[in-house]
Every structure is written in structure tokens, then in C-alpha cells.
PDB file of N, CA and C in Angstrom:
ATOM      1  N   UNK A   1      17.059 -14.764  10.342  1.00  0.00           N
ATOM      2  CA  UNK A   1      15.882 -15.005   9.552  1.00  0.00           C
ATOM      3  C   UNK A   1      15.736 -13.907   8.498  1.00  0.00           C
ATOM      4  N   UNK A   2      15.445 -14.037   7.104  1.00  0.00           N
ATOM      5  CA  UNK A   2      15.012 -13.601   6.022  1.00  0.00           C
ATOM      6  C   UNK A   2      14.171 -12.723   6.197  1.00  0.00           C
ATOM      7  N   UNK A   3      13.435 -11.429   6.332  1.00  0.00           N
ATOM      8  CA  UNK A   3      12.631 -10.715   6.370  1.00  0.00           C
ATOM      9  C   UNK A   3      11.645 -10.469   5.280  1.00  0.00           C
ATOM     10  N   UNK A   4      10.294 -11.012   4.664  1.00  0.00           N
ATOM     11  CA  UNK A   4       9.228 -10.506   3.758  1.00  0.00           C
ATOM     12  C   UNK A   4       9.623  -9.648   2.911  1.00  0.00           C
ATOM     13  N   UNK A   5       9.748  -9.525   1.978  1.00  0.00           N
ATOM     14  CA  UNK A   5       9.812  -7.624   1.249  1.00  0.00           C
ATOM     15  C   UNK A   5       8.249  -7.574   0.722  1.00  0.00           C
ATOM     16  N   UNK A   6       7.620  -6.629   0.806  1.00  0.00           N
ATOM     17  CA  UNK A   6       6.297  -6.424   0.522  1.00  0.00           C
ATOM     18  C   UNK A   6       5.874  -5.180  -0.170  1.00  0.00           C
ATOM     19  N   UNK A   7       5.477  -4.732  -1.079  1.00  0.00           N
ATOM     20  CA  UNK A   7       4.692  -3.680  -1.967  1.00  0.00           C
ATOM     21  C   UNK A   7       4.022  -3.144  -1.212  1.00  0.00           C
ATOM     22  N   UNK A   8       3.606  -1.775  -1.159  1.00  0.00           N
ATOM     23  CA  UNK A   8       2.321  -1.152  -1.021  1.00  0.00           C
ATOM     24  C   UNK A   8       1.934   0.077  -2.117  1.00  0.00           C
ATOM     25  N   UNK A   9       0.640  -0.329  -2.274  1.00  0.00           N
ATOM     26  CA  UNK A   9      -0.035   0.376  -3.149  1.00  0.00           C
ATOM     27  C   UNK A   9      -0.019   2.237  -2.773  1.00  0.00           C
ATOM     28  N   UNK A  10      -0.352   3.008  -3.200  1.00  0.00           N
ATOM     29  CA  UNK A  10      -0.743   4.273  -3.112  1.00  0.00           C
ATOM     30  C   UNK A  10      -1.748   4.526  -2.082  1.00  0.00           C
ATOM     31  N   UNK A  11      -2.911   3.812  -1.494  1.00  0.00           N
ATOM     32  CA  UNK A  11      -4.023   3.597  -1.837  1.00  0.00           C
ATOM     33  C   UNK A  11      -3.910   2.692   0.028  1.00  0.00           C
ATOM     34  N   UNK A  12      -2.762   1.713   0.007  1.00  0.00           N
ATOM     35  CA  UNK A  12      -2.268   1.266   1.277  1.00  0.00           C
ATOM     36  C   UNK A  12      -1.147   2.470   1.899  1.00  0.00           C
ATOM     37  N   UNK A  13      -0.846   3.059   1.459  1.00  0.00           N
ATOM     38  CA  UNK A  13       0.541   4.113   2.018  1.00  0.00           C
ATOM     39  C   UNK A  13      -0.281   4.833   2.658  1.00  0.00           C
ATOM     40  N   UNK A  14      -1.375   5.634   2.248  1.00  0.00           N
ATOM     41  CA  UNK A  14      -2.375   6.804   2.601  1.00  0.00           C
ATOM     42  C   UNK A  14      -2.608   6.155   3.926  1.00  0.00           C
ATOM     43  N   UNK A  15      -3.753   4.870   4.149  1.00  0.00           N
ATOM     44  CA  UNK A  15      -4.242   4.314   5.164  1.00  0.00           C
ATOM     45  C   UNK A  15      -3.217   3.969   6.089  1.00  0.00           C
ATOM     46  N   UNK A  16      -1.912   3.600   5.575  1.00  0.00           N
ATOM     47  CA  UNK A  16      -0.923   4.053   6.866  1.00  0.00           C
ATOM     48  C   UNK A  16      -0.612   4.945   7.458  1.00  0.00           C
ATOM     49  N   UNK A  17      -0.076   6.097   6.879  1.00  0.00           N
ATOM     50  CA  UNK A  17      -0.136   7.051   7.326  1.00  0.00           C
ATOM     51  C   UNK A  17      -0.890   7.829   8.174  1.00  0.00           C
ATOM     52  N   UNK A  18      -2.162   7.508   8.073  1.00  0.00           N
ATOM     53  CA  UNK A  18      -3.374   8.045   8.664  1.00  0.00           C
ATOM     54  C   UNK A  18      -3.563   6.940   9.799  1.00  0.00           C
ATOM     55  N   UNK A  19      -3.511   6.109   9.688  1.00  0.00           N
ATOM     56  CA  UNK A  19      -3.591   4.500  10.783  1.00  0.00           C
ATOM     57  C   UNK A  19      -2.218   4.914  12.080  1.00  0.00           C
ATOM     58  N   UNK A  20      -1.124   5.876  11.274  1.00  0.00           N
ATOM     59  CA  UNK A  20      -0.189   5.923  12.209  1.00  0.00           C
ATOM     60  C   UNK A  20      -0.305   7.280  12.838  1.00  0.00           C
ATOM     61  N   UNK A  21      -1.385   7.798  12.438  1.00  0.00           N
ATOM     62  CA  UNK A  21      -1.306   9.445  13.340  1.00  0.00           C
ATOM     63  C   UNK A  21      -2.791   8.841  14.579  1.00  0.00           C
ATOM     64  N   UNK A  22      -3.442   7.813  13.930  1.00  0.00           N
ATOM     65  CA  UNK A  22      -4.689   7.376  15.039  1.00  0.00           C
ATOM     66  C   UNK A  22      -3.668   6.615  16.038  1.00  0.00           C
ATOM     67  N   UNK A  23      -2.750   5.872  16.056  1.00  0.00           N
ATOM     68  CA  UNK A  23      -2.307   5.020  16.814  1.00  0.00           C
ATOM     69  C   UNK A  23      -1.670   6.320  17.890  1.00  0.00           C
ATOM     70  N   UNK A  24      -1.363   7.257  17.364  1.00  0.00           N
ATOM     71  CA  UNK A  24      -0.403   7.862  18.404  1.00  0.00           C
ATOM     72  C   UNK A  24      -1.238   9.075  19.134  1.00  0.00           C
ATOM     73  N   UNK A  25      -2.541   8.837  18.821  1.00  0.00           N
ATOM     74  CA  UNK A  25      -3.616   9.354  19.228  1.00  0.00           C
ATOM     75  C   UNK A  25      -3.904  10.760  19.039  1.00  0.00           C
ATOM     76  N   UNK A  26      -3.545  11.353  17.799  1.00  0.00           N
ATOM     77  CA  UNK A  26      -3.182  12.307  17.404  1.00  0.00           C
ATOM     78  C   UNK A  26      -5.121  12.458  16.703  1.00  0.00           C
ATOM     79  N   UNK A  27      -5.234  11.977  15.996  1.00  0.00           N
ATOM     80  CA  UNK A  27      -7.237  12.137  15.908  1.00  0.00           C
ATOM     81  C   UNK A  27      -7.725  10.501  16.600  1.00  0.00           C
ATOM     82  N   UNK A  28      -9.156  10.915  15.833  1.00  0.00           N
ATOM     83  CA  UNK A  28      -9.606   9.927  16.549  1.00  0.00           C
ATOM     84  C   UNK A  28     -10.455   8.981  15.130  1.00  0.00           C
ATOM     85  N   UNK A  29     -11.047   7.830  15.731  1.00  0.00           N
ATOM     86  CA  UNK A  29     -11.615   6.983  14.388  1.00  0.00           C
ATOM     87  C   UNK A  29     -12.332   7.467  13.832  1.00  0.00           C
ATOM     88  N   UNK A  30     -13.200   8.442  14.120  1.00  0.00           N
ATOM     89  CA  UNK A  30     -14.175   9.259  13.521  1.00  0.00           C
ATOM     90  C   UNK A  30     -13.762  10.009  12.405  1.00  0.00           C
ATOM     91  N   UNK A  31     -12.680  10.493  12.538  1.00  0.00           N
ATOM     92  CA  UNK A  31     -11.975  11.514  11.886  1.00  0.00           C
ATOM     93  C   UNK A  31     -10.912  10.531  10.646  1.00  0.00           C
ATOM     94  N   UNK A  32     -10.357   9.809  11.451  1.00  0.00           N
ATOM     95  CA  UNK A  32      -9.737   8.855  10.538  1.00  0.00           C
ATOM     96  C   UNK A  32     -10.519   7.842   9.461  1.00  0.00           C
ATOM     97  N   UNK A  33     -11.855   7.639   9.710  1.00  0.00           N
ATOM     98  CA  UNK A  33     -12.653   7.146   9.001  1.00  0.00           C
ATOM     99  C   UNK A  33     -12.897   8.175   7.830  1.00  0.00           C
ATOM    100  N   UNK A  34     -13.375   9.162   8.331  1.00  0.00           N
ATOM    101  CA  UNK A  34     -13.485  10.186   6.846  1.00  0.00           C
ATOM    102  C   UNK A  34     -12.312  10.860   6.244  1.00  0.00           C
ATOM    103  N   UNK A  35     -11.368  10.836   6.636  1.00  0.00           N
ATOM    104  CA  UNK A  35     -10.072  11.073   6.016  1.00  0.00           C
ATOM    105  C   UNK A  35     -10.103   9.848   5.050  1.00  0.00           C
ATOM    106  N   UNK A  36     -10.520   8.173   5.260  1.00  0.00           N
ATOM    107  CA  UNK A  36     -10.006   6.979   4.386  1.00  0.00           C
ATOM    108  C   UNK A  36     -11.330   7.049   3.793  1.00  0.00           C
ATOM    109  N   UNK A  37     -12.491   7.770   3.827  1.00  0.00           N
ATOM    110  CA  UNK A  37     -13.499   7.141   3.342  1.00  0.00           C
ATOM    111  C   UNK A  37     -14.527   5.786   4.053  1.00  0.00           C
ATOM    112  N   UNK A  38     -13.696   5.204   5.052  1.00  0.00           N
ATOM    113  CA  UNK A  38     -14.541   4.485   5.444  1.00  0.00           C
ATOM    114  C   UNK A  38     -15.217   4.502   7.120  1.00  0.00           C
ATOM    115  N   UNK A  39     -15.881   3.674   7.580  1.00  0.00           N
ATOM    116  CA  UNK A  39     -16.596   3.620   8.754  1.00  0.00           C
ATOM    117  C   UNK A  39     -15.667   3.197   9.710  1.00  0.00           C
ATOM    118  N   UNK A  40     -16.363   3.833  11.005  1.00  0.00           N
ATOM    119  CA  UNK A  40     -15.546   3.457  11.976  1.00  0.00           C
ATOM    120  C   UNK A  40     -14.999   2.065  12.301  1.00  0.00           C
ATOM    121  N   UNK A  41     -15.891   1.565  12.099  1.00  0.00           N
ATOM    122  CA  UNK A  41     -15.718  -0.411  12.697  1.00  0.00           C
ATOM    123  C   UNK A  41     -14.637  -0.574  11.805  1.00  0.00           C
ATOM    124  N   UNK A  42     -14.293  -0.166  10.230  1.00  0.00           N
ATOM    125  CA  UNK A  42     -13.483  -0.525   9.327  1.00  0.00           C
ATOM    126  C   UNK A  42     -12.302   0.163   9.961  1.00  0.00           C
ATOM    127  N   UNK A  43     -12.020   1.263  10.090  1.00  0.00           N
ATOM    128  CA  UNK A  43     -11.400   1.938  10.880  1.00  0.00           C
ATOM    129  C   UNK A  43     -10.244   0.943  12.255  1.00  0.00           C
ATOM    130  N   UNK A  44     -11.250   0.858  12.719  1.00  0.00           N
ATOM    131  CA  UNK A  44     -10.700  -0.339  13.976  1.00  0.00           C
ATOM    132  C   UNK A  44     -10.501  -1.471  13.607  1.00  0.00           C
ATOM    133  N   UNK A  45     -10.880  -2.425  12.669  1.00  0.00           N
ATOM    134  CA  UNK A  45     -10.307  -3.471  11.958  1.00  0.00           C
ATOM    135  C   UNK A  45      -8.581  -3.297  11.556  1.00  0.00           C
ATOM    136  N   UNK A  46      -8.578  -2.036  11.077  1.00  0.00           N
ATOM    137  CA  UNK A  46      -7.345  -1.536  10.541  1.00  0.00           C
ATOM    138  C   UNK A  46      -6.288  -1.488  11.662  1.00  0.00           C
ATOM    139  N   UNK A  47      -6.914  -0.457  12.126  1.00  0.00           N
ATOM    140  CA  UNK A  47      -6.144  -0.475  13.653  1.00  0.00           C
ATOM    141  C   UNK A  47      -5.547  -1.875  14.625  1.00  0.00           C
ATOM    142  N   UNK A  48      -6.452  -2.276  14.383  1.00  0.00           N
ATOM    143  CA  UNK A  48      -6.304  -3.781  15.127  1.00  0.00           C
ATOM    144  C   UNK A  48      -5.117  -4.169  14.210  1.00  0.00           C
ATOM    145  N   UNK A  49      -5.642  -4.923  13.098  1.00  0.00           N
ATOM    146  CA  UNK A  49      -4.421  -5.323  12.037  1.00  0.00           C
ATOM    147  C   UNK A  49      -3.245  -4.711  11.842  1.00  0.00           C
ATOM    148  N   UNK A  50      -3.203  -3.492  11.801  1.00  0.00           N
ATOM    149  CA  UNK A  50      -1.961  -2.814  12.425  1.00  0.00           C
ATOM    150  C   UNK A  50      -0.970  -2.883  13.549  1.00  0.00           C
ATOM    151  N   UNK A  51      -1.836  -2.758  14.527  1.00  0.00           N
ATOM    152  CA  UNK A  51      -0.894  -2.808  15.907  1.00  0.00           C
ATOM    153  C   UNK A  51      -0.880  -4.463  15.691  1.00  0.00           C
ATOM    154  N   UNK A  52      -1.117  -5.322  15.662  1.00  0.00           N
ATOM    155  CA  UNK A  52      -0.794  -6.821  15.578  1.00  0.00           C
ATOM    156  C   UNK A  52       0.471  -7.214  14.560  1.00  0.00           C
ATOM    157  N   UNK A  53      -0.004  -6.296  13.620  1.00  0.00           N
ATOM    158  CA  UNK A  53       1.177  -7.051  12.009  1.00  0.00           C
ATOM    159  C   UNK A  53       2.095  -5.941  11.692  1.00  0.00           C
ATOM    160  N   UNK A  54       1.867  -4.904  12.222  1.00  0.00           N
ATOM    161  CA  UNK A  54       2.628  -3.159  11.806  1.00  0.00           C
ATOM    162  C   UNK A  54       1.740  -3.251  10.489  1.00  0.00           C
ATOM    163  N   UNK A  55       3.151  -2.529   9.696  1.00  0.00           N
ATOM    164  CA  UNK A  55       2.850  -2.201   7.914  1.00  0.00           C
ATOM    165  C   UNK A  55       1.984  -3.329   7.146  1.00  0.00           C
ATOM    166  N   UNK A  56       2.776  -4.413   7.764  1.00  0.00           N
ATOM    167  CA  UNK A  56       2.084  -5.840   6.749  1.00  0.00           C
ATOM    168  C   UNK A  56       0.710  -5.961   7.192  1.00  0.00           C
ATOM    169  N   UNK A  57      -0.021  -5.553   8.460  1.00  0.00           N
ATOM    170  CA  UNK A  57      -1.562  -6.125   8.169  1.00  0.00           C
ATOM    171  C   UNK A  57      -1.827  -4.983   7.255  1.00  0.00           C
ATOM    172  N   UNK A  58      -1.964  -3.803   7.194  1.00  0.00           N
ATOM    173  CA  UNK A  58      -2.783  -3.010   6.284  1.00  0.00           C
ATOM    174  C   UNK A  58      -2.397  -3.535   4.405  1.00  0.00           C
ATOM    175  N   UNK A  59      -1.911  -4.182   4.236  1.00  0.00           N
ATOM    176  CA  UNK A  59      -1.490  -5.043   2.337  1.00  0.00           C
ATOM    177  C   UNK A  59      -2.217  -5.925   2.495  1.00  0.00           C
ATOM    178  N   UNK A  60      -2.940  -5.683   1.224  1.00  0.00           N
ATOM    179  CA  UNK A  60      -4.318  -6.867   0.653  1.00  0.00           C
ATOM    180  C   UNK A  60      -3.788  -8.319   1.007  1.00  0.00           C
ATOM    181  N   UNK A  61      -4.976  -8.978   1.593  1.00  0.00           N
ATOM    182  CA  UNK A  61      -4.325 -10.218   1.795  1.00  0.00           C
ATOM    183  C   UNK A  61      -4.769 -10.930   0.042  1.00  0.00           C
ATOM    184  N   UNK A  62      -5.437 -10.453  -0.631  1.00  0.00           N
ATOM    185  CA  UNK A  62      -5.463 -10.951  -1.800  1.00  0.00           C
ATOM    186  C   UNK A  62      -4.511 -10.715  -2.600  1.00  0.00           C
ATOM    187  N   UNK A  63      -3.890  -9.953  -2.813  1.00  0.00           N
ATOM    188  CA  UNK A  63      -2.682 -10.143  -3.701  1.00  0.00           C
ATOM    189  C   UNK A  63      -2.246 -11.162  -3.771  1.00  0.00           C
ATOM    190  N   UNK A  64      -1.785 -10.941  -5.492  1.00  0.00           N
ATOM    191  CA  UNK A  64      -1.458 -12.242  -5.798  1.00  0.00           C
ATOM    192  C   UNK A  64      -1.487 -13.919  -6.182  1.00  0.00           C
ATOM    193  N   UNK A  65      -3.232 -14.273  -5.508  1.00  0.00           N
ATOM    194  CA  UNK A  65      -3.666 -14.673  -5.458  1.00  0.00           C
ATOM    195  C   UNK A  65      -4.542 -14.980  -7.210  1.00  0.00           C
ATOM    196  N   UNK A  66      -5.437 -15.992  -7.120  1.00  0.00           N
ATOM    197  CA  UNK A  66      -6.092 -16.172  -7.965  1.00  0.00           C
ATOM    198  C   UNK A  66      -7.852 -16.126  -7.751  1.00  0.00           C
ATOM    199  N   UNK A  67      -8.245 -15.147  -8.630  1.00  0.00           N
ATOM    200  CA  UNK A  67      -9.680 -15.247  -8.286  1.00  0.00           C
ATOM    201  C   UNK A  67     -10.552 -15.995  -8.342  1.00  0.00           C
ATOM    202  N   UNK A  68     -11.526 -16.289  -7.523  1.00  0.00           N
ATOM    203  CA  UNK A  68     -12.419 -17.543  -7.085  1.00  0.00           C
ATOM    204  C   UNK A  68     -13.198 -17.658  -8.957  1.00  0.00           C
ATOM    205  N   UNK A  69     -13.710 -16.861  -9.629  1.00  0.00           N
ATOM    206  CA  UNK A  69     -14.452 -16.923 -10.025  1.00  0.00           C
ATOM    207  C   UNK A  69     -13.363 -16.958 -11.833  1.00  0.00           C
ATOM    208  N   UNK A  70     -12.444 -17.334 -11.617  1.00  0.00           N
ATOM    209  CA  UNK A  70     -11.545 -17.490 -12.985  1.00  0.00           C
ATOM    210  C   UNK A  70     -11.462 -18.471 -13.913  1.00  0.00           C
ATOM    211  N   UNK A  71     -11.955 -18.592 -15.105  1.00  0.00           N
ATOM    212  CA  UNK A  71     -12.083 -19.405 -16.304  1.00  0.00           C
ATOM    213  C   UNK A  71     -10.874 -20.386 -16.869  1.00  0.00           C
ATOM    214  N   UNK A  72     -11.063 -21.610 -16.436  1.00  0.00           N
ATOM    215  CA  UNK A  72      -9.563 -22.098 -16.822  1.00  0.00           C
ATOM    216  C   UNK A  72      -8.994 -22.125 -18.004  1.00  0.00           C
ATOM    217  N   UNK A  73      -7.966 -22.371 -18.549  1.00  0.00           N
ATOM    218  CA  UNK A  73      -7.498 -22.324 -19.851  1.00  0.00           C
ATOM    219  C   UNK A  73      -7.820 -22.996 -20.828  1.00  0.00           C
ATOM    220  N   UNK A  74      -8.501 -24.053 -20.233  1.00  0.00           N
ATOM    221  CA  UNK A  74      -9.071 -25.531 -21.131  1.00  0.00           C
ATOM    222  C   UNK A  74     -10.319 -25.121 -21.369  1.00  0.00           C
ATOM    223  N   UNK A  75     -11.359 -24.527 -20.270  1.00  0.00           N
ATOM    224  CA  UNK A  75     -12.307 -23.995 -20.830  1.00  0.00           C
ATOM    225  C   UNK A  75     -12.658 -22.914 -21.836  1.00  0.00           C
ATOM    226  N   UNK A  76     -11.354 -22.012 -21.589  1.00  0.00           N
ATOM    227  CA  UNK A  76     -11.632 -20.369 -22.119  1.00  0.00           C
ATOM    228  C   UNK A  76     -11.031 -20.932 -23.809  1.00  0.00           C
ATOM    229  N   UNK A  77     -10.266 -21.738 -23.783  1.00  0.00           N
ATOM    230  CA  UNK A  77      -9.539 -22.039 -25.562  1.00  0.00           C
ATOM    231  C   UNK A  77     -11.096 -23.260 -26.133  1.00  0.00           C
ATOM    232  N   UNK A  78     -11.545 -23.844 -25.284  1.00  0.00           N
ATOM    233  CA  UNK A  78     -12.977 -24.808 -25.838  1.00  0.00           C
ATOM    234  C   UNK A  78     -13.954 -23.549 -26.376  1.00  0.00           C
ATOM    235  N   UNK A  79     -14.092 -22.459 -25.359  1.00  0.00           N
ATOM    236  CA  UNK A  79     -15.505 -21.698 -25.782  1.00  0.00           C
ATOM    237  C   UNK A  79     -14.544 -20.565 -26.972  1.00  0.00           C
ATOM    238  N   UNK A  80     -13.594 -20.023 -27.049  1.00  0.00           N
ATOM    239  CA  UNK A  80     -13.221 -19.543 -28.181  1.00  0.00           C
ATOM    240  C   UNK A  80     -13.324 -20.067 -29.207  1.00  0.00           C
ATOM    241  N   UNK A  81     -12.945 -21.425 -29.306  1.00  0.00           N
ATOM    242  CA  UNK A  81     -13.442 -21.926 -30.631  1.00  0.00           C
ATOM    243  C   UNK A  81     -14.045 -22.585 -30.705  1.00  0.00           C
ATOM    244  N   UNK A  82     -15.302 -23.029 -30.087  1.00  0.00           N
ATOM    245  CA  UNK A  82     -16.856 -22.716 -30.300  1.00  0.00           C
ATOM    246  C   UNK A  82     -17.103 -21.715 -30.801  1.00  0.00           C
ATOM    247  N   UNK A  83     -16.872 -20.577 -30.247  1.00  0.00           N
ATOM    248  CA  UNK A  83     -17.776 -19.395 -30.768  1.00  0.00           C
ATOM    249  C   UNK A  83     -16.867 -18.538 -31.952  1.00  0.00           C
ATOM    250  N   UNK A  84     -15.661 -19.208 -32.757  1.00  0.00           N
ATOM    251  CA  UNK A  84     -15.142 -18.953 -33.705  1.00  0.00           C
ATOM    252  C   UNK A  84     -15.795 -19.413 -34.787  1.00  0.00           C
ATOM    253  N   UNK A  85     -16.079 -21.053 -34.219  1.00  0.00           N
ATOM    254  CA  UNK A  85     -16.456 -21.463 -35.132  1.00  0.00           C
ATOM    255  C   UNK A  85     -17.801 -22.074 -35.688  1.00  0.00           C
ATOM    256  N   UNK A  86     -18.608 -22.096 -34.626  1.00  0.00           N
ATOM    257  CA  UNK A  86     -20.148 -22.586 -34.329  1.00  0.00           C
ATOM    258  C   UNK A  86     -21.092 -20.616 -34.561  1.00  0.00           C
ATOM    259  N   UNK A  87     -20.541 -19.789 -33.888  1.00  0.00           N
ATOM    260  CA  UNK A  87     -21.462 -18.951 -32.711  1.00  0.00           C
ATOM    261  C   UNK A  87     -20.403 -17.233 -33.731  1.00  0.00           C
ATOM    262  N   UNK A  88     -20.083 -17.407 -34.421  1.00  0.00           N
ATOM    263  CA  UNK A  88     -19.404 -16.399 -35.169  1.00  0.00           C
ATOM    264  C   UNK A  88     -19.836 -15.142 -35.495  1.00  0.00           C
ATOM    265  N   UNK A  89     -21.280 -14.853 -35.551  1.00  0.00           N
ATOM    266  CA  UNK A  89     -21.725 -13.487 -35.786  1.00  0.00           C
ATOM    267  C   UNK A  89     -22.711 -13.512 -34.951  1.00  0.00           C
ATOM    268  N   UNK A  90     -22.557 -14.142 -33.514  1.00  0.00           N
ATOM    269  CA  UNK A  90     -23.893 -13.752 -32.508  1.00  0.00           C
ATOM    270  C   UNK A  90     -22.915 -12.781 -31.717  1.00  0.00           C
ATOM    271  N   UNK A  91     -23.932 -12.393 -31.053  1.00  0.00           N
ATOM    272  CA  UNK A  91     -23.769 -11.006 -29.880  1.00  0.00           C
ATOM    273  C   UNK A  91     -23.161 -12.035 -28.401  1.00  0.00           C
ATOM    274  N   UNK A  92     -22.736 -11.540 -27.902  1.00  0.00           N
ATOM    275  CA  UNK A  92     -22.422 -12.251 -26.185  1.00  0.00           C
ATOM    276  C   UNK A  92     -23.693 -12.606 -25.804  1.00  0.00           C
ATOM    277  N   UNK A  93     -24.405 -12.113 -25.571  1.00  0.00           N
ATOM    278  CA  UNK A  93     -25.879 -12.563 -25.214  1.00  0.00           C
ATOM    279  C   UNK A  93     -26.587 -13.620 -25.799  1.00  0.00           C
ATOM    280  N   UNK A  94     -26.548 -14.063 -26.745  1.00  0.00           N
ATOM    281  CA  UNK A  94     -26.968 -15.137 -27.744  1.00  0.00           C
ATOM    282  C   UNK A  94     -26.202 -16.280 -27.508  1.00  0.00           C
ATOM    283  N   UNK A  95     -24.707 -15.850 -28.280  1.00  0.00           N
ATOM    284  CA  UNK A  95     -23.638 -16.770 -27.669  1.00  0.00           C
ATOM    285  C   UNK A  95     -23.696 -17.698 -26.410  1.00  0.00           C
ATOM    286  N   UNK A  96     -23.881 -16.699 -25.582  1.00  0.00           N
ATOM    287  CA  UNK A  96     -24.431 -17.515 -24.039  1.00  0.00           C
ATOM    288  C   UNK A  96     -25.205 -18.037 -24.319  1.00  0.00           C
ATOM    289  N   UNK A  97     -26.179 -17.784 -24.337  1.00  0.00           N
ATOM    290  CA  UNK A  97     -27.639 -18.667 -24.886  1.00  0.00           C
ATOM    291  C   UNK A  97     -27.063 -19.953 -25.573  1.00  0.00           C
ATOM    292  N   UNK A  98     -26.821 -19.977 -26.608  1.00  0.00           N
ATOM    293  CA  UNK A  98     -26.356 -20.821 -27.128  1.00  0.00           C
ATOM    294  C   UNK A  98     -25.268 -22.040 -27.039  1.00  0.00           C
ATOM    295  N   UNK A  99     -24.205 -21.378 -26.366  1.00  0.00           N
ATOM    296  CA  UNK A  99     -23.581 -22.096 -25.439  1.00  0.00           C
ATOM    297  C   UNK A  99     -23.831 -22.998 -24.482  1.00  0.00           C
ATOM    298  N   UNK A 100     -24.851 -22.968 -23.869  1.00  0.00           N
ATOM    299  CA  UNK A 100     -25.225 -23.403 -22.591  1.00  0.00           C
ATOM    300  C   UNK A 100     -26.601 -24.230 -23.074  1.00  0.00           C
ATOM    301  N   UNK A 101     -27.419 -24.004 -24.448  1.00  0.00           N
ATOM    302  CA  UNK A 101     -28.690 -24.951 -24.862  1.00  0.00           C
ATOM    303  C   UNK A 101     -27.738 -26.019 -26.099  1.00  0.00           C
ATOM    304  N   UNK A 102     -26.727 -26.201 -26.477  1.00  0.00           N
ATOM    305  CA  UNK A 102     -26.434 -26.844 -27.876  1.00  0.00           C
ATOM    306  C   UNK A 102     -24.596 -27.463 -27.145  1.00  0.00           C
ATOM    307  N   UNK A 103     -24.300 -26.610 -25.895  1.00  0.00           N
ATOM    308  CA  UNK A 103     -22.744 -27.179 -25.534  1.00  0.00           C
ATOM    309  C   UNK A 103     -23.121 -27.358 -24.127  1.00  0.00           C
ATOM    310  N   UNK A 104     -23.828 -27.103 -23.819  1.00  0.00           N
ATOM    311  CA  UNK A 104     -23.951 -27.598 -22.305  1.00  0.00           C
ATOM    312  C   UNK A 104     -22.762 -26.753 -21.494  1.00  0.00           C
ATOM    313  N   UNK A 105     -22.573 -25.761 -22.012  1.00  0.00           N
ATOM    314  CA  UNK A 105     -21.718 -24.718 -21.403  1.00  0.00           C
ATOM    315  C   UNK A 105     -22.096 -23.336 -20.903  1.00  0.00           C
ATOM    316  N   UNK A 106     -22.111 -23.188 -19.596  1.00  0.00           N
ATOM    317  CA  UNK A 106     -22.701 -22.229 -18.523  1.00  0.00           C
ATOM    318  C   UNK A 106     -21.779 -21.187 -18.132  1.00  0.00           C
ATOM    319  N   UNK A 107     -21.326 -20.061 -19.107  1.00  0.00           N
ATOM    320  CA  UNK A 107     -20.759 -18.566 -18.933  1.00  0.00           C
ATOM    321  C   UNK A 107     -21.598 -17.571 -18.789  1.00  0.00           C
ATOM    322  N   UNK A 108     -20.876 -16.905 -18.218  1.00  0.00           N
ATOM    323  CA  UNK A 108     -22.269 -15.529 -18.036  1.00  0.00           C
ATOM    324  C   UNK A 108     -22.097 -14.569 -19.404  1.00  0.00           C
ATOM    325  N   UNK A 109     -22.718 -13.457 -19.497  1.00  0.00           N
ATOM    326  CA  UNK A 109     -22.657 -13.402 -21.052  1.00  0.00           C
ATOM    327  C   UNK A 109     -21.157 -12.126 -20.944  1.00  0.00           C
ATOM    328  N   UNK A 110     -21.143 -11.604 -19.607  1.00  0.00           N
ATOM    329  CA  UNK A 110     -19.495 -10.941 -19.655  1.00  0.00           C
ATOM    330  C   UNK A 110     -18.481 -11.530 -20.071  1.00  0.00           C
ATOM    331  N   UNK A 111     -18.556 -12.897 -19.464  1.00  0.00           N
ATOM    332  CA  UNK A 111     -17.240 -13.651 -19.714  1.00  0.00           C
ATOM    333  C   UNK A 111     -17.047 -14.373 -21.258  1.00  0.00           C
ATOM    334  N   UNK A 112     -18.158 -14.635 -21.895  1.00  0.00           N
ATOM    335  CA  UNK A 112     -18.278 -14.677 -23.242  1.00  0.00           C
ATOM    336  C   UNK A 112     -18.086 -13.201 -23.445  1.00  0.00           C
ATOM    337  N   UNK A 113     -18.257 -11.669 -23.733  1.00  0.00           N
ATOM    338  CA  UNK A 113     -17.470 -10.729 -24.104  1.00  0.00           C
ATOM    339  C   UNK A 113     -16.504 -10.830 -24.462  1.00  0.00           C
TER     340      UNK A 113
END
């Protein structure tokens, strides 16, 4: 069988490292929590996911992935040129406004930014 190859961040290497001196009972969650910054319960989540998956539970299960809250391409090229060509010297804030009373189009005023 083929084995995964998997990335880890800077950020995931640390929390291993530290996840692998708690496993061998070298500190304790208390200590390992403020070494990562976080709380104990998070702490033991880790731990858990660790001893179950090794290296691979502590890597984002989001990677890679697509975010829930992402603008499709059909929408994001419609409101560009709307607001190229309708909405041209308003602010994001207006824009929205405007968008959403004259296009029936509901962005927040970041995503118009």
C-alpha cells in the first residue's frame, strides 16, 4: 500500500514536538498547554488525535479544502462589472448598499472591497 505524503506547517511541527515529550510523560498538559498557547482540554484533544493518527492527526483537517463562505466565479465576474460599470466611484459601503437595493445582490461590504 501507497503511504499519504503530508506537509506540516511550522506552527504543526512545534505542537508535535511538544505533543511528543507529553506522550512520553516527560511534562504534563498543564505545562504543554502553555508551551502551545492553548488550554488543557485542547491539549488532550491533541493528544488523543495523536496517539490515534501519530503525525497525521495533529495537520489541519482543512487544508486544502474550500471555504464555506467563498464567492463563486459567476458571481464575483457579475458584481465586478456591476460595480465597473453601474457603482464606479462609490465606496464598498455604498456599493453594497446598492448592490443589494437596485441588483438584488447580497455581499458584505468586505467582499465588495
Amino acid at each position: 500500500m501507497k503511504e499519504k505524503e503530508y506537509f506540516m506547517s511550522k506552527k504543526e511541527v512545534i505542537r508535535l514536538e511538544v505533543i511528543k515529550i507529553l506522550s512520553d510523560k516527560k511534562i504534563n498538559q498543564g505545562e504543554a498547554g502553555i508551551r502551545l498557547g492553548l488550554s488543557k482540554k485542547h491539549v488532550r484533544r491533541l493528544l488523543k488525535s495523536y496517539q490515534e493518527n501519530e503525525e497525521e492527526g495533529l495537520i489541519s483537517k482543512k487544508r486544502g479544502k474550500v471555504r464555506n463562505n467563498k464567492i463563486s466565479i459567476d458571481l464575483f465576474d457579475k458584481v465586478v462589472e456591476l460595480i465597473s460599470l453601474k457603482y464606479n466611484d462609490f465606496g464598498p459601503t455604498l456599493a453594497c448598499e446598492k448592490l443589494f437595493e437596485l441588483d438584488n445582490i447580497k455581499l458584505s461590504r468586505e467582499s465588495i472591497r
